[in-house]
Protein backbone atom coordinates (compact mmCIF):
# COMPACT_ATOMS: atom_id res chain seq x y z
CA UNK A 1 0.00 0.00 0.00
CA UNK A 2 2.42 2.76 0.81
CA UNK A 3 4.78 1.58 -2.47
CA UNK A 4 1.40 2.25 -4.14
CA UNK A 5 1.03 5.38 -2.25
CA UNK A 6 4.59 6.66 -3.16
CA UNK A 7 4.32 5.98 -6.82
CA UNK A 8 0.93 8.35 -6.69
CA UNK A 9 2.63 11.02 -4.67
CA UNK A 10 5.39 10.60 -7.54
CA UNK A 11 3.52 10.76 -10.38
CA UNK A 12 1.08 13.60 -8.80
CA UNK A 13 4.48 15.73 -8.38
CA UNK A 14 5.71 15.06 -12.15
CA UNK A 15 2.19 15.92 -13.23
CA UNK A 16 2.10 19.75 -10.81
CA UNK A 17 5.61 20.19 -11.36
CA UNK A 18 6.48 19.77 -15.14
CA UNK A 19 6.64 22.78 -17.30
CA UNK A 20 3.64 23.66 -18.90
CA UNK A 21 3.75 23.33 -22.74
CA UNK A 22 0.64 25.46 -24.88
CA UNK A 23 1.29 23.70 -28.02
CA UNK A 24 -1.09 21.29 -29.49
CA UNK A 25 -1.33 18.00 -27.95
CA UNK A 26 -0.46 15.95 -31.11
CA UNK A 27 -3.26 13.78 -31.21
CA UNK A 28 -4.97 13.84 -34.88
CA UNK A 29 -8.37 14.62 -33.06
CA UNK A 30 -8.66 17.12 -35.53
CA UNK A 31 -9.21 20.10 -33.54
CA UNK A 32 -7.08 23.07 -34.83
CA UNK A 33 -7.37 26.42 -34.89
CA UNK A 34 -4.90 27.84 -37.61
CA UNK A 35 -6.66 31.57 -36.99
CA UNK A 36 -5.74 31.56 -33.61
CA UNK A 37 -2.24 30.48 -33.86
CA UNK A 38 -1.82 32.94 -36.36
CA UNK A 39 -3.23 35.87 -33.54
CA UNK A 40 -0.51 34.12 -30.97
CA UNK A 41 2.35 34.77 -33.25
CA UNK A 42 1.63 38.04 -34.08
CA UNK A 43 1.07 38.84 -30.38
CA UNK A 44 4.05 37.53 -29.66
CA UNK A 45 6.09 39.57 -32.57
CA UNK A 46 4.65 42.86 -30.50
CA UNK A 47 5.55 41.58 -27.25
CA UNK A 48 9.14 41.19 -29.01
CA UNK A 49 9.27 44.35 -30.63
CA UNK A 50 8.50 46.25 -27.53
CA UNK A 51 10.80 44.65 -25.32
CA UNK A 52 13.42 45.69 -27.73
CA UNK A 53 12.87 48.99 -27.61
CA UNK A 54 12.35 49.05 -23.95
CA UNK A 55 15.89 47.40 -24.10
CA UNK A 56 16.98 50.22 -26.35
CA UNK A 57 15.68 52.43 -24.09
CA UNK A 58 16.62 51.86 -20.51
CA UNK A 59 20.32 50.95 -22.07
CA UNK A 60 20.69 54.36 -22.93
CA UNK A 61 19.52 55.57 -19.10
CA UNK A 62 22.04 56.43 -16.50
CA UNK A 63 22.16 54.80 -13.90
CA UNK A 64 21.22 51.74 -15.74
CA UNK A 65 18.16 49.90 -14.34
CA UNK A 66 19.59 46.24 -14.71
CA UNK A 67 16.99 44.65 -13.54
CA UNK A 68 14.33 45.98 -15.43
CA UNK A 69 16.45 45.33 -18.43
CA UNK A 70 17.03 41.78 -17.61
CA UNK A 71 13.47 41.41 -17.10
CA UNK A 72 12.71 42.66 -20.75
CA UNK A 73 15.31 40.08 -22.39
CA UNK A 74 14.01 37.67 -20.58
CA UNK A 75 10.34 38.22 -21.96
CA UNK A 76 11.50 38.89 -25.13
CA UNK A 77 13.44 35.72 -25.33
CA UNK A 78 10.15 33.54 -23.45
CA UNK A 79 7.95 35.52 -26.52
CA UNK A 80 10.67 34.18 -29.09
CA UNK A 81 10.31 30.46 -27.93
CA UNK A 82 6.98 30.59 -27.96
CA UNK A 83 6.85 31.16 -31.67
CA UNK A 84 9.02 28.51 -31.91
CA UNK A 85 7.37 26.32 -30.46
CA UNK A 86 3.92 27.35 -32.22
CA UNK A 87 5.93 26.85 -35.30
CA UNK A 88 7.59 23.41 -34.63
CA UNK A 89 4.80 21.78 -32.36
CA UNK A 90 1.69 22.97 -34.42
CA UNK A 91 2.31 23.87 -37.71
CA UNK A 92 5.18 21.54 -38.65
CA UNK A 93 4.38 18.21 -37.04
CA UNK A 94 0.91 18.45 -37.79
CA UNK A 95 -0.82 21.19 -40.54
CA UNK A 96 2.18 21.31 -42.67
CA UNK A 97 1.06 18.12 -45.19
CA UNK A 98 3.75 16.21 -46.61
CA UNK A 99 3.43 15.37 -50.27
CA UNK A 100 4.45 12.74 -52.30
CA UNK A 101 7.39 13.92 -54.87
CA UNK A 102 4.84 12.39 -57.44
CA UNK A 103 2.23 15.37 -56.84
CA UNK A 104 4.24 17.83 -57.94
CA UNK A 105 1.73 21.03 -57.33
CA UNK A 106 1.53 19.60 -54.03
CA UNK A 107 5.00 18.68 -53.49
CA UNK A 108 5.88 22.91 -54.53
CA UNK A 109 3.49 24.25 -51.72
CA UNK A 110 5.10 21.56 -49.33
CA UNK A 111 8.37 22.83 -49.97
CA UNK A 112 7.36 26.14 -50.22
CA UNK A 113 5.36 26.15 -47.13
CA UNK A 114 8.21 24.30 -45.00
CA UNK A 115 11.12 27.35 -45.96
CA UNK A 116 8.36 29.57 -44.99
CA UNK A 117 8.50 27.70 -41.72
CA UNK A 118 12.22 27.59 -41.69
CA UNK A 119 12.72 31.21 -42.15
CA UNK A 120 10.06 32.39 -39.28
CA UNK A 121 12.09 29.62 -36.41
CA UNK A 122 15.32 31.72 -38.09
CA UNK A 123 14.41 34.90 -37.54
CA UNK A 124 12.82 34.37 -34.25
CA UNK A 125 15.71 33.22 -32.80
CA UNK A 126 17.25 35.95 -34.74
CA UNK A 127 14.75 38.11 -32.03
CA UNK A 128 16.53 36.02 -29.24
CA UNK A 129 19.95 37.30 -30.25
CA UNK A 130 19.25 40.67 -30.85
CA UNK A 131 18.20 43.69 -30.34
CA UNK A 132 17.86 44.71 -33.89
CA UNK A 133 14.28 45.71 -35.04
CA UNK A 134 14.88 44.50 -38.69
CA UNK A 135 14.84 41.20 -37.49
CA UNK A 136 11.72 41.84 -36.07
CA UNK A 137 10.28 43.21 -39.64
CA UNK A 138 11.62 39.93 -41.54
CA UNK A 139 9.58 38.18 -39.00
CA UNK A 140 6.53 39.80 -39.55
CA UNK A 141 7.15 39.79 -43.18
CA UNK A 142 8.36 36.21 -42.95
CA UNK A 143 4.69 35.43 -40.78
CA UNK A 144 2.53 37.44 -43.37
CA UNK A 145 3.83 35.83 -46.45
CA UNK A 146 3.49 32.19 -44.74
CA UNK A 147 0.20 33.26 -43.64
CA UNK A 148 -1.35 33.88 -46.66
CA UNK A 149 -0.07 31.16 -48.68
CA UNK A 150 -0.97 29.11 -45.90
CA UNK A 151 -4.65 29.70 -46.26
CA UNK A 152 -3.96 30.02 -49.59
CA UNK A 153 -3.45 26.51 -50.38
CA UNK A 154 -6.33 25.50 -47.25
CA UNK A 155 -8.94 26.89 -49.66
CA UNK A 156 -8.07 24.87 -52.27
């Protein structure tokens, strides 16, 4: 009984105590919601761009407020990952089809969907490593253009 006990406690604690992930859960119940990913990201892309700035900002303050700078990379960096994760977890494990070489009108908006993919887990990391804005305008431009061809090729 208590070994039984102490594998409960155990698991209990793995379950309360493990990060919590907000991607999909990978199980083709065919739930998705592509709009609302979409929204995420380009929440996330603001979050970025602002801490940036704020970065920009309070670097150029005397006496500098480490702290509050610190906290702003950090965010930005958490808002970064979490577009990489969207990205990775959601959209290229499960909504990004793969298609026979056969098909090849198929096999073109595979490829050209998955460099799409590529470039946006580039450039936010890109965000991660910088405080330059015009990695924060490829992103968006990056998101936009995968975006559209996304739904694009949905409606077809």
């Amino acid at each position: 009984m208590k070994k039984t006990q102490g594998i409960f406690i155990f698991l209990m604690m793995i379950t309360l105590f493990k990060p919590a992930v907000f991607s999909h859960c990978e199980i083709p119940c065919g739930i998705y919601n592509d709009e609302m990913r979409f929204t995420m990201i380009e929440e996330h892309i603001k979050t970025i761009e602002k801490a940036i700035k704020q970065i920009e900002h309070l670097s150029g303050h005397q006496p500098l407020n480490f702290n509050q700078i610190v906290r702003w990379v950090t965010n930005k960096e958490k808002h970064a990952e979490e577009i990489q994760q969207i990205m990775s977890q959601y959209f290229l494990t499960q909504r990004v089809k793969l298609a026979e070489k056969e098909e090849d009108k198929t096999h073109k908006i595979y490829l050209e969907h998955l460099s799409l993919c590529h470039e946006i887990l580039v450039y936010a990391m890109k965000t991660k490593q910088t405080t330059n804005l015009s990695n924060v305008e490829k992103l968006k431009m990056a998101v936009k253009v995968f975006k559209n061809s996304y739904f694009k090729a949905k409606a077809k």
